[in-house]
PDB file of N, CA and C in Angstrom:
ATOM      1  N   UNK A   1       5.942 -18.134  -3.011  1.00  0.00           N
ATOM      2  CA  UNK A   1       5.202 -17.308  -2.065  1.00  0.00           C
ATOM      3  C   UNK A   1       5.983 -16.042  -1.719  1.00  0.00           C
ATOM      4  N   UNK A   2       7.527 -16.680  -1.679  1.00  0.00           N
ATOM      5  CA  UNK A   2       8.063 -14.922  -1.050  1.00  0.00           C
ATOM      6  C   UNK A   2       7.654 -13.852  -2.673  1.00  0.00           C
ATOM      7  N   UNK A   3       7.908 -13.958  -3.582  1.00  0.00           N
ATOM      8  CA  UNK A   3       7.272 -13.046  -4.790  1.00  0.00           C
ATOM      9  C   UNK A   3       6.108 -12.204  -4.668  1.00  0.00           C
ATOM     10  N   UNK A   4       4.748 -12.913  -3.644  1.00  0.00           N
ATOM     11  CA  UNK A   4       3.645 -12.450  -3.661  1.00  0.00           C
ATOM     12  C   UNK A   4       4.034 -11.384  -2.587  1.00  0.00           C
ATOM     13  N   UNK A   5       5.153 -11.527  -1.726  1.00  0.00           N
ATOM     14  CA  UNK A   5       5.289 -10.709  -0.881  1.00  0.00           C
ATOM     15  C   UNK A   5       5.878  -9.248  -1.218  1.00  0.00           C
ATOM     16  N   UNK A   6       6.772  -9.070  -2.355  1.00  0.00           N
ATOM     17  CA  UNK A   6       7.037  -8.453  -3.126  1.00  0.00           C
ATOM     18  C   UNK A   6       6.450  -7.490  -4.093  1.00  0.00           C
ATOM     19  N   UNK A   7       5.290  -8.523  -4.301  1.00  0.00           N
ATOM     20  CA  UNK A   7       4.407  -7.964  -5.018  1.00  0.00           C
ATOM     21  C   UNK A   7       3.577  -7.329  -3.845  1.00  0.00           C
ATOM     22  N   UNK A   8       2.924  -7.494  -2.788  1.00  0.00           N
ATOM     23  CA  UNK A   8       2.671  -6.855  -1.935  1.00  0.00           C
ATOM     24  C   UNK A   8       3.260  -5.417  -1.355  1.00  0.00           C
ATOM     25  N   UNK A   9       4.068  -5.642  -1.257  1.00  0.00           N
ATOM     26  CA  UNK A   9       5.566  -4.595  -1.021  1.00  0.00           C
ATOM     27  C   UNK A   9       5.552  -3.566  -2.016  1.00  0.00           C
ATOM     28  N   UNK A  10       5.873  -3.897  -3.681  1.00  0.00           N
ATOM     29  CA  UNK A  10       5.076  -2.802  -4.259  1.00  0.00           C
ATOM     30  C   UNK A  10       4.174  -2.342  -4.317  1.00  0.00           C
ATOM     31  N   UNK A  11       3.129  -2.815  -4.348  1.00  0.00           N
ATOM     32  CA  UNK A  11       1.671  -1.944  -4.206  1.00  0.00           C
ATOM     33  C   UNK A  11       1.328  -1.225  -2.878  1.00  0.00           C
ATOM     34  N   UNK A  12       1.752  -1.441  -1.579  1.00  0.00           N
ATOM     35  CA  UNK A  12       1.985  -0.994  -0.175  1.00  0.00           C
ATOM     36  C   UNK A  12       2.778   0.238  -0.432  1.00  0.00           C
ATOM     37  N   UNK A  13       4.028   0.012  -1.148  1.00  0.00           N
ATOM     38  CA  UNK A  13       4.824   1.415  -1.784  1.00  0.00           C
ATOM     39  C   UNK A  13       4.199   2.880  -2.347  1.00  0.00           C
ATOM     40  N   UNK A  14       3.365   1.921  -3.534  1.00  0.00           N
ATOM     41  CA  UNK A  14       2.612   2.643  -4.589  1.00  0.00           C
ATOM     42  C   UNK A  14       1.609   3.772  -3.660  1.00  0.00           C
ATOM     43  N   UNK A  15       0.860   2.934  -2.699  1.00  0.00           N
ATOM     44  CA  UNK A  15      -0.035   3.480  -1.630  1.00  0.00           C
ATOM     45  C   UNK A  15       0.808   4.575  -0.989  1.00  0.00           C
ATOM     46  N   UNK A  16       1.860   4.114  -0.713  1.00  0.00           N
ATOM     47  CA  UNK A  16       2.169   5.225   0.271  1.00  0.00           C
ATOM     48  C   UNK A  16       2.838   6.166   0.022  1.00  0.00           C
ATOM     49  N   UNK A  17       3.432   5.953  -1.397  1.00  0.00           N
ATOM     50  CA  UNK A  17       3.459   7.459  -2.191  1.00  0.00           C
ATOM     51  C   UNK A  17       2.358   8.195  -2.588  1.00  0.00           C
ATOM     52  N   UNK A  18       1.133   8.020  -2.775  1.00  0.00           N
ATOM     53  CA  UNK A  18       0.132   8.445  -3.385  1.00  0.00           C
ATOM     54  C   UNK A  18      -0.433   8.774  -2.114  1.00  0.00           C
ATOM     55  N   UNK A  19      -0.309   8.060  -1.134  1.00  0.00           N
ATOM     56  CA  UNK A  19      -1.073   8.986   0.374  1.00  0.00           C
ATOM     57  C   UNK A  19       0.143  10.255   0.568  1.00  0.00           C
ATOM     58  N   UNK A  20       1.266  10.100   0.646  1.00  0.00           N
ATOM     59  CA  UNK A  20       2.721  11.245   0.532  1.00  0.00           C
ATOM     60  C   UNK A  20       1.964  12.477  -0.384  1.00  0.00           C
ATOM     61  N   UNK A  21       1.457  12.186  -1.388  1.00  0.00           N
ATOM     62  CA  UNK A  21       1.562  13.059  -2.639  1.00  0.00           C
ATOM     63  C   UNK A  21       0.503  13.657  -1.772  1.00  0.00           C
ATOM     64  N   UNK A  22      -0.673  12.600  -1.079  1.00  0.00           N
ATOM     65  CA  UNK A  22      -1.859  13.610  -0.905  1.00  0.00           C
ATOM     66  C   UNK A  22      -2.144  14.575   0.352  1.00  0.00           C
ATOM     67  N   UNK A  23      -0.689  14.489   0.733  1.00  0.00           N
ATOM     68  CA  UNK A  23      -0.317  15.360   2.381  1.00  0.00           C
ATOM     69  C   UNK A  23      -1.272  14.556   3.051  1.00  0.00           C
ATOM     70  N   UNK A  24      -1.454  13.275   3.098  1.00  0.00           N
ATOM     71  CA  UNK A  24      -1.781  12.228   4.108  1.00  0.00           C
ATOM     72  C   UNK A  24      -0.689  11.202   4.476  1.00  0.00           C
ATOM     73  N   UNK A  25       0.117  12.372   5.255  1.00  0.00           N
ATOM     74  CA  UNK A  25       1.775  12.465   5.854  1.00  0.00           C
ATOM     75  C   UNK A  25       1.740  10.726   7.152  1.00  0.00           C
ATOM     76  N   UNK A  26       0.705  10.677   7.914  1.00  0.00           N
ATOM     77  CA  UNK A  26       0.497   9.323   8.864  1.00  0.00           C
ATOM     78  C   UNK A  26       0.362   8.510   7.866  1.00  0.00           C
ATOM     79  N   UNK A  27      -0.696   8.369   7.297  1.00  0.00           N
ATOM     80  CA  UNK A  27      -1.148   7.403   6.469  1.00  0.00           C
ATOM     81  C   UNK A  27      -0.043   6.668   5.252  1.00  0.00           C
ATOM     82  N   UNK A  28       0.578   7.796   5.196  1.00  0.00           N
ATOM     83  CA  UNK A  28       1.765   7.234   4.337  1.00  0.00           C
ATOM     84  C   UNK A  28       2.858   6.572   5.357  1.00  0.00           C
ATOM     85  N   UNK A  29       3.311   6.966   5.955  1.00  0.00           N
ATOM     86  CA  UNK A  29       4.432   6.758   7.207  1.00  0.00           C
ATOM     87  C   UNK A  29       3.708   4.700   7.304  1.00  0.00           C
ATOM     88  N   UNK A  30       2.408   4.573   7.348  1.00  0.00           N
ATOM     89  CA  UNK A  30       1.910   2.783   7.651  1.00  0.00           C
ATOM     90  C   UNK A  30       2.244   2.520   6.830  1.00  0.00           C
ATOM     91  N   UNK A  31       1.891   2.807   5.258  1.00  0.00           N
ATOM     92  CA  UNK A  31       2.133   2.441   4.321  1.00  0.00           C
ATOM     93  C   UNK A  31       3.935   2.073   4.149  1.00  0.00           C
ATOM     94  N   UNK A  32       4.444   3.074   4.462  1.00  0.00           N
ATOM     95  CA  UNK A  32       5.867   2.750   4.122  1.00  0.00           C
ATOM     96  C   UNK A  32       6.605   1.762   5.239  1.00  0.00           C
ATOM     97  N   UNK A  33       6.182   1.753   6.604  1.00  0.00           N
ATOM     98  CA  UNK A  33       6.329   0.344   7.046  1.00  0.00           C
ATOM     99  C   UNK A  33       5.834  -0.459   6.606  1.00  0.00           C
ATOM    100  N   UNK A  34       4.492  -1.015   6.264  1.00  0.00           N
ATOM    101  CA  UNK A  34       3.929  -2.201   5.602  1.00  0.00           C
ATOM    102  C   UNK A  34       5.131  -2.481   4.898  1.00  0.00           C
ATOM    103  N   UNK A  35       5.074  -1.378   3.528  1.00  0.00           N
ATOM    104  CA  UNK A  35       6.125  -1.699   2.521  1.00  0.00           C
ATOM    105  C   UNK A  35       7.662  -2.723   3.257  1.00  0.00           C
ATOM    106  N   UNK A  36       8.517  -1.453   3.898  1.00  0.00           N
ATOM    107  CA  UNK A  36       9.634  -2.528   4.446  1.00  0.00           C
ATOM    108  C   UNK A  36       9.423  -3.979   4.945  1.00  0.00           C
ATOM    109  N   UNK A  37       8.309  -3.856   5.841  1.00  0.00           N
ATOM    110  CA  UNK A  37       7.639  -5.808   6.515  1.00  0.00           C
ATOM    111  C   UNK A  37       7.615  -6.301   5.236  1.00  0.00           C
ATOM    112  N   UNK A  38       6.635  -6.061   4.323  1.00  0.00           N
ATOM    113  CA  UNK A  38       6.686  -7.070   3.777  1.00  0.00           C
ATOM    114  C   UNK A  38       8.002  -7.504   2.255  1.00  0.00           C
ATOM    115  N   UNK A  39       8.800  -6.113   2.168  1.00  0.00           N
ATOM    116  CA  UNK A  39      10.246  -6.644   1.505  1.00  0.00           C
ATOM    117  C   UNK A  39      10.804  -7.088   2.674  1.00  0.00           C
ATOM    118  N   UNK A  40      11.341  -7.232   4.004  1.00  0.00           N
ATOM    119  CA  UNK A  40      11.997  -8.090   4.861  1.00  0.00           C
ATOM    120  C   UNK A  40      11.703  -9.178   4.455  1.00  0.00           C
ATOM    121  N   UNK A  41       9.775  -9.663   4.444  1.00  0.00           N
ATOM    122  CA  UNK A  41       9.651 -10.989   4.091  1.00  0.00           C
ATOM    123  C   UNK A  41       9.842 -11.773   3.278  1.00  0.00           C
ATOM    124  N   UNK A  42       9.804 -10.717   2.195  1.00  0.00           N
ATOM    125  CA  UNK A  42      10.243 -11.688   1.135  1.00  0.00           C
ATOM    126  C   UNK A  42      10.926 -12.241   0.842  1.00  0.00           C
ATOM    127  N   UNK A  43      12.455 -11.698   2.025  1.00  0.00           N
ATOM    128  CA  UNK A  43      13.590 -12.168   1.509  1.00  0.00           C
ATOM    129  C   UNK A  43      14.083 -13.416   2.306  1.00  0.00           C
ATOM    130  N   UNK A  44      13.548 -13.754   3.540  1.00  0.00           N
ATOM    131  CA  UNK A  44      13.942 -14.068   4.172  1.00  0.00           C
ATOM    132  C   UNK A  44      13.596 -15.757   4.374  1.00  0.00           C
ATOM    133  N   UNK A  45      13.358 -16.465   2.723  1.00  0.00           N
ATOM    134  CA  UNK A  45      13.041 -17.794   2.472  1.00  0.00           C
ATOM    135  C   UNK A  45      12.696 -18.663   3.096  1.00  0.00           C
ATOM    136  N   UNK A  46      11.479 -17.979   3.979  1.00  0.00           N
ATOM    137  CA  UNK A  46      10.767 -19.262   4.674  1.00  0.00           C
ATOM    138  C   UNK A  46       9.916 -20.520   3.962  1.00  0.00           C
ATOM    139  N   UNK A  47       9.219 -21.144   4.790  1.00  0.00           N
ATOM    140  CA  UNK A  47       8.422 -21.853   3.930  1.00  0.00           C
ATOM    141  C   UNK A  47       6.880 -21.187   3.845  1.00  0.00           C
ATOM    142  N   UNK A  48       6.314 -22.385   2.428  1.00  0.00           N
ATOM    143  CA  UNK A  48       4.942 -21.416   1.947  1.00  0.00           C
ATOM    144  C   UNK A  48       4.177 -21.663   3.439  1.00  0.00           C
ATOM    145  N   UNK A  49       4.259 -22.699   4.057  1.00  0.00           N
ATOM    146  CA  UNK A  49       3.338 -22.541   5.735  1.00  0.00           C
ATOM    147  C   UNK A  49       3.349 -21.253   6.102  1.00  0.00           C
ATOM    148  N   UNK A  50       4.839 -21.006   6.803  1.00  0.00           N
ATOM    149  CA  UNK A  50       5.327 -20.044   7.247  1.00  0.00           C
ATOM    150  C   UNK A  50       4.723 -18.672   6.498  1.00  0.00           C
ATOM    151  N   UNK A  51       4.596 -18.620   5.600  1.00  0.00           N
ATOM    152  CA  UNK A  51       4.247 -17.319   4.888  1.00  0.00           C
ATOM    153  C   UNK A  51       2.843 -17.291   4.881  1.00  0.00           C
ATOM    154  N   UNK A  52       2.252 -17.971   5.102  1.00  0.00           N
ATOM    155  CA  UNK A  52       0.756 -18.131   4.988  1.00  0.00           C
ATOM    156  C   UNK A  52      -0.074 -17.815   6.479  1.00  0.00           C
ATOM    157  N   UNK A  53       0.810 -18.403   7.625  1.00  0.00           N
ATOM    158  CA  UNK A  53       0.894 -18.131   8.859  1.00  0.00           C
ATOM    159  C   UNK A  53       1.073 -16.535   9.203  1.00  0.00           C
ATOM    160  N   UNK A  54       2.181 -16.064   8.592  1.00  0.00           N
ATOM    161  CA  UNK A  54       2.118 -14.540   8.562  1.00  0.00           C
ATOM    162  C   UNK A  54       1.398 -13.919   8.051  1.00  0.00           C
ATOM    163  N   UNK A  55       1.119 -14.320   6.893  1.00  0.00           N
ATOM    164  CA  UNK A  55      -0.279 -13.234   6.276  1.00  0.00           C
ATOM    165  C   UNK A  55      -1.484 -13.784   7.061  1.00  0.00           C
ATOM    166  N   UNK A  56      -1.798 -14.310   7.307  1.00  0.00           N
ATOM    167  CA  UNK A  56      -3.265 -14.520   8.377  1.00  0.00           C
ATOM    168  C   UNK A  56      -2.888 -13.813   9.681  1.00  0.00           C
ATOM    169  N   UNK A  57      -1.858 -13.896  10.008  1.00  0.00           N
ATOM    170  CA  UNK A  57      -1.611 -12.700  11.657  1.00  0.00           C
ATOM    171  C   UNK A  57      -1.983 -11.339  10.815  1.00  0.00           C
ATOM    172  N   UNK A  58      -0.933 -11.389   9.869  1.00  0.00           N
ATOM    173  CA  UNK A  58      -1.075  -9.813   9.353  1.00  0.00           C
ATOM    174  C   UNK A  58      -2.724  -9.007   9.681  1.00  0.00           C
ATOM    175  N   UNK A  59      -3.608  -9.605   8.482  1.00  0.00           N
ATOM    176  CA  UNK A  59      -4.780  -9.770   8.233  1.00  0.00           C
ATOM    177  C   UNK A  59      -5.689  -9.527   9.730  1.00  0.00           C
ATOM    178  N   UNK A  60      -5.210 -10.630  10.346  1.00  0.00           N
ATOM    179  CA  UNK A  60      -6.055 -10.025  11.747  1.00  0.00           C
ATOM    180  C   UNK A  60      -5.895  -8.869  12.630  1.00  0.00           C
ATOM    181  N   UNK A  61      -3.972  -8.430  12.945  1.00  0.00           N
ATOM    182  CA  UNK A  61      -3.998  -7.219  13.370  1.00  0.00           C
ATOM    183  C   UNK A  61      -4.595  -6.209  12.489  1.00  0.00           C
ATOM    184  N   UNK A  62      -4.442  -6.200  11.514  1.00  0.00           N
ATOM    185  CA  UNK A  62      -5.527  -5.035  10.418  1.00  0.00           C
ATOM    186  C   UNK A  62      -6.773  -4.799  10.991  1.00  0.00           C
ATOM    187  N   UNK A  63      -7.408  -6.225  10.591  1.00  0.00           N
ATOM    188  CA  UNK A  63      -8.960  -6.389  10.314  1.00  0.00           C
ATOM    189  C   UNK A  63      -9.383  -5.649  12.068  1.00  0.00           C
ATOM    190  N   UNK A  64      -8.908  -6.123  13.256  1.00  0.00           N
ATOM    191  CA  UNK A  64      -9.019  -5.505  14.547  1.00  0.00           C
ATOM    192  C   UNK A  64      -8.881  -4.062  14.838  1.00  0.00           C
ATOM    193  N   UNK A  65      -7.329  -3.875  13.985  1.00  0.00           N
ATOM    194  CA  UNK A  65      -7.254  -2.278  14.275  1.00  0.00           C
ATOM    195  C   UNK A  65      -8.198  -1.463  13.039  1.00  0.00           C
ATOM    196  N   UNK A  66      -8.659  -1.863  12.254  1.00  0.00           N
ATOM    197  CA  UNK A  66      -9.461  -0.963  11.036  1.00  0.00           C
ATOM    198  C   UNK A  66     -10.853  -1.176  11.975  1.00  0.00           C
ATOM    199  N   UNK A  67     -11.321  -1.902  12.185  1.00  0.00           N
ATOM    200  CA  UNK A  67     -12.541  -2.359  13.001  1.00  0.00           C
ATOM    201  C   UNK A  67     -12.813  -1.072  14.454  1.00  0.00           C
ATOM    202  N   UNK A  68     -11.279  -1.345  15.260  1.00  0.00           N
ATOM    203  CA  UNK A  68     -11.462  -0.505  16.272  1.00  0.00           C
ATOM    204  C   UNK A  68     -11.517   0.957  15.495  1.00  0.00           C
ATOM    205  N   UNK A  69     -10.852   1.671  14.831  1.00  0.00           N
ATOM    206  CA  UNK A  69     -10.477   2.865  14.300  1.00  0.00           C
ATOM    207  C   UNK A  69     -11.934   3.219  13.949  1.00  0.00           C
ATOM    208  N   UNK A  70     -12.661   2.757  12.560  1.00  0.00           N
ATOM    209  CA  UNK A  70     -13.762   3.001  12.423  1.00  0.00           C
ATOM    210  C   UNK A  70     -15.615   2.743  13.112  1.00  0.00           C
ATOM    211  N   UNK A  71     -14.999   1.806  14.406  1.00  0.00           N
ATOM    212  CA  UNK A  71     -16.400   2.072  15.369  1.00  0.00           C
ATOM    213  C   UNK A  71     -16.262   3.014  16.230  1.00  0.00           C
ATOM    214  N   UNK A  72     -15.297   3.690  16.672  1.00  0.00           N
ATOM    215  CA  UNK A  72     -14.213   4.361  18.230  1.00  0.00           C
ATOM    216  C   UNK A  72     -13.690   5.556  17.742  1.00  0.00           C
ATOM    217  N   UNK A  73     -12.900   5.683  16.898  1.00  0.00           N
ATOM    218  CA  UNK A  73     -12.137   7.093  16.123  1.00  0.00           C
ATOM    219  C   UNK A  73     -12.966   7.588  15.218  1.00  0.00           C
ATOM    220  N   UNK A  74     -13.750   7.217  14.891  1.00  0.00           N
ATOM    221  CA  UNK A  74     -14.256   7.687  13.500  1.00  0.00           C
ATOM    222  C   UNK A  74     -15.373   8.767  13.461  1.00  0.00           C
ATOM    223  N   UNK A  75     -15.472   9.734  13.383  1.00  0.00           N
ATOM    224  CA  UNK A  75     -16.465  10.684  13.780  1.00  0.00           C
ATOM    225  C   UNK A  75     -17.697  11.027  12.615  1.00  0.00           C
ATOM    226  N   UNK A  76     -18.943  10.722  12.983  1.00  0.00           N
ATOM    227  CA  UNK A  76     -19.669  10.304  12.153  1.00  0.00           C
ATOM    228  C   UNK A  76     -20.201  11.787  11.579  1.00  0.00           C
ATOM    229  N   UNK A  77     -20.206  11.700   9.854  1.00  0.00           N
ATOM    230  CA  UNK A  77     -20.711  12.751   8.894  1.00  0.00           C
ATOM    231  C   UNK A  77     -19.203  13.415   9.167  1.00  0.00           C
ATOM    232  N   UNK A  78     -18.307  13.449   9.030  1.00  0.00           N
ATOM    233  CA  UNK A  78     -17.199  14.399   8.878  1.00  0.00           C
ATOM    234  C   UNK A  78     -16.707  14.406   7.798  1.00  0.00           C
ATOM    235  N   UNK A  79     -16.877  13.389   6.855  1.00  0.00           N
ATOM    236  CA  UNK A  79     -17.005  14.085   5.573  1.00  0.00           C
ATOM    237  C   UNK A  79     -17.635  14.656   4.305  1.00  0.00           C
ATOM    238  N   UNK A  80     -18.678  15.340   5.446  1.00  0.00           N
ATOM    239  CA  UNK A  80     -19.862  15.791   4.727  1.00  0.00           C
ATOM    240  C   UNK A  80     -19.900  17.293   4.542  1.00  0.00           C
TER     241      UNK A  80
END
């Protein structure tokens, strides 16, 4: 399980160079924390519970804050 976290960790990376590249300067800055959380996790040989427990917290602070962002922040037709 810590591997998948890794593997997580790169692609979180990948993202947040490619938001960097696209002068989406915030958006990269999450991305590159994600990235560090989830290399901390990987290293830090818990059990598969334990890791499974964290990715379901993860998942929910997301799913709440993407939820709030796009009913509340999100200004409708602005990219039209």
């Amino acid at each position: 399980m810590d591997r998948m976290f890794r593997v997580l960790a790169f692609w979180t990376g990948i993202f947040a160079v490619m938001f960097y590249l696209g002068h989406m300067h915030t958006t990269s800055l999450i991305f590159f924390g994600q990235t560090g959380f989830f290399l901390l996790l990987s290293y830090l040989k818990l059990t598969e519970r334990m890791y499974i427990y964290i990715f379901g917290a993860y998942l929910t602070i997301f799913f709440a804050g993407f939820t709030y962002w796009t009913t509340f922040m999100m200004v409708p037709g602005i990219g039209e």
